[in-house]
Protein backbone atom coordinates (compact mmCIF):
# COMPACT_ATOMS: atom_id res chain seq x y z
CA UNK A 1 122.53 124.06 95.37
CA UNK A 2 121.33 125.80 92.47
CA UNK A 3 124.75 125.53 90.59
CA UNK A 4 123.16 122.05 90.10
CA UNK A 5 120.51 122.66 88.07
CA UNK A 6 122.45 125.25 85.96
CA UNK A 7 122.21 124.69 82.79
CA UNK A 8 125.65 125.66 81.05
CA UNK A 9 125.13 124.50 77.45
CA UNK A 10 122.16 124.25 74.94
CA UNK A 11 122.64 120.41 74.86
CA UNK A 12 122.23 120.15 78.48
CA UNK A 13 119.18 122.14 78.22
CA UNK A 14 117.46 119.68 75.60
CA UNK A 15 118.43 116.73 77.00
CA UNK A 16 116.36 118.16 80.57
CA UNK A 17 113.80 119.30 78.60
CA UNK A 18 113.49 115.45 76.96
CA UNK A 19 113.92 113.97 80.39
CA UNK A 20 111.19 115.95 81.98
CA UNK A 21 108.95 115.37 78.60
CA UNK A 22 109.45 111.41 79.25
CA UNK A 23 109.23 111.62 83.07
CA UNK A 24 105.90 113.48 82.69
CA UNK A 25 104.21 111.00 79.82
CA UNK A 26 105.93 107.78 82.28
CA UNK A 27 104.04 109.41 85.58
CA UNK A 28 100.75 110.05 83.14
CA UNK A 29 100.42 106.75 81.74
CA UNK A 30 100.96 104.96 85.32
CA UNK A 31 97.91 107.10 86.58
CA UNK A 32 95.66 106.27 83.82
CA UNK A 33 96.50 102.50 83.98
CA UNK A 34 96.22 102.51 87.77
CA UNK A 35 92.85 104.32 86.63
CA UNK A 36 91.83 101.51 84.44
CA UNK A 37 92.31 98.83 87.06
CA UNK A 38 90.60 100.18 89.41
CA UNK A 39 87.72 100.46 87.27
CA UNK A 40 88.04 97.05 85.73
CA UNK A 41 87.67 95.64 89.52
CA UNK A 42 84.35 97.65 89.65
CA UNK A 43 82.91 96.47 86.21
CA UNK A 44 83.88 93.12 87.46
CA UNK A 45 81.50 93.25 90.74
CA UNK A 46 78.76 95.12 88.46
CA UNK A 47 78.69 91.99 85.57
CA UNK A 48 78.74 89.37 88.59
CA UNK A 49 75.70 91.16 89.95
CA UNK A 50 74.22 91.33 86.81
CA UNK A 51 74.53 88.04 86.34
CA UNK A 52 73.09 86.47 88.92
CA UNK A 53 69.97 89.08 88.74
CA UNK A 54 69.87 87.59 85.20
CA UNK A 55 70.55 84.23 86.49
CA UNK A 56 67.43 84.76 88.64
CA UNK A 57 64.96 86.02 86.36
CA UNK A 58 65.53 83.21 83.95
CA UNK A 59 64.42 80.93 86.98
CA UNK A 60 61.07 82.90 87.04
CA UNK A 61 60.38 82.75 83.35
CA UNK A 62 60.80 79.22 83.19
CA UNK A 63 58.09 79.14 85.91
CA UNK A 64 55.92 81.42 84.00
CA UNK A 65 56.74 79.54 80.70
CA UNK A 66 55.25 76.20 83.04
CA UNK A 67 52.47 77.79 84.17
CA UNK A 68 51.40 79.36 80.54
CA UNK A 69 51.78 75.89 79.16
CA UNK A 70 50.42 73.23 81.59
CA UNK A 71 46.53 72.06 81.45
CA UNK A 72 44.26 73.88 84.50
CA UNK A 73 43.83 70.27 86.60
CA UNK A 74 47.77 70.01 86.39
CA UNK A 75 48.04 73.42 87.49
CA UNK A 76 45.03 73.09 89.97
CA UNK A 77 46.61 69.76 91.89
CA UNK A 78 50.00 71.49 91.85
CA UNK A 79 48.42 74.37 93.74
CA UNK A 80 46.76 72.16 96.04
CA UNK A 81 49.92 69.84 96.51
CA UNK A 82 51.70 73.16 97.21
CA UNK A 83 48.99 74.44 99.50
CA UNK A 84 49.07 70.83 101.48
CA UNK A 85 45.63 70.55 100.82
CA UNK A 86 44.03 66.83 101.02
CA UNK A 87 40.84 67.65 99.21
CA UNK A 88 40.38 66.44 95.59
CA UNK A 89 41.05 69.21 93.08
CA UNK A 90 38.07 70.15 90.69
């Protein structure tokens, strides 16, 4: 079995020593791609929920933005409307 692996001459010897160079960079840069995916599939989820928290607080500052910029009656009767009450605002 180990008559195999024998190396008998010095070209021999360089052309393992290539092939185990290549092997070893080929198995290297598989991992770190496989790396990268796996990573890009986590960024992914991350930016979705980022987005939709975004998505959500830009609801809230338009309602802010509304509230800063209407008159007090306006805001008053919407209040009451909201509340269900019948009674005239002030």
């Amino acid at each position: 079995m180990l008559e195999i692996f024998a190396v008998t001459s010095p070209f021999t010897m360089v052309v393992l020593i290539v092939a185990i160079v290549f092997g070893a960079k080929l198995w290297r840069t598989h991992m770190l791609t496989k790396a990268r995916v796996g990573r890009s599939r986590e960024d992914d989820a991350l930016i979705g929920s980022m987005q939709s928290q975004i998505d959500r607080l830009s609801d809230r500052v338009q309602v802010l933005e509304r509230l800063m910029t209407d008159d007090d009656r306006k805001l008053a009767r919407e209040i009451d409307r909201l509340r269900g009450d019948d009674r005239p605002s002030i």
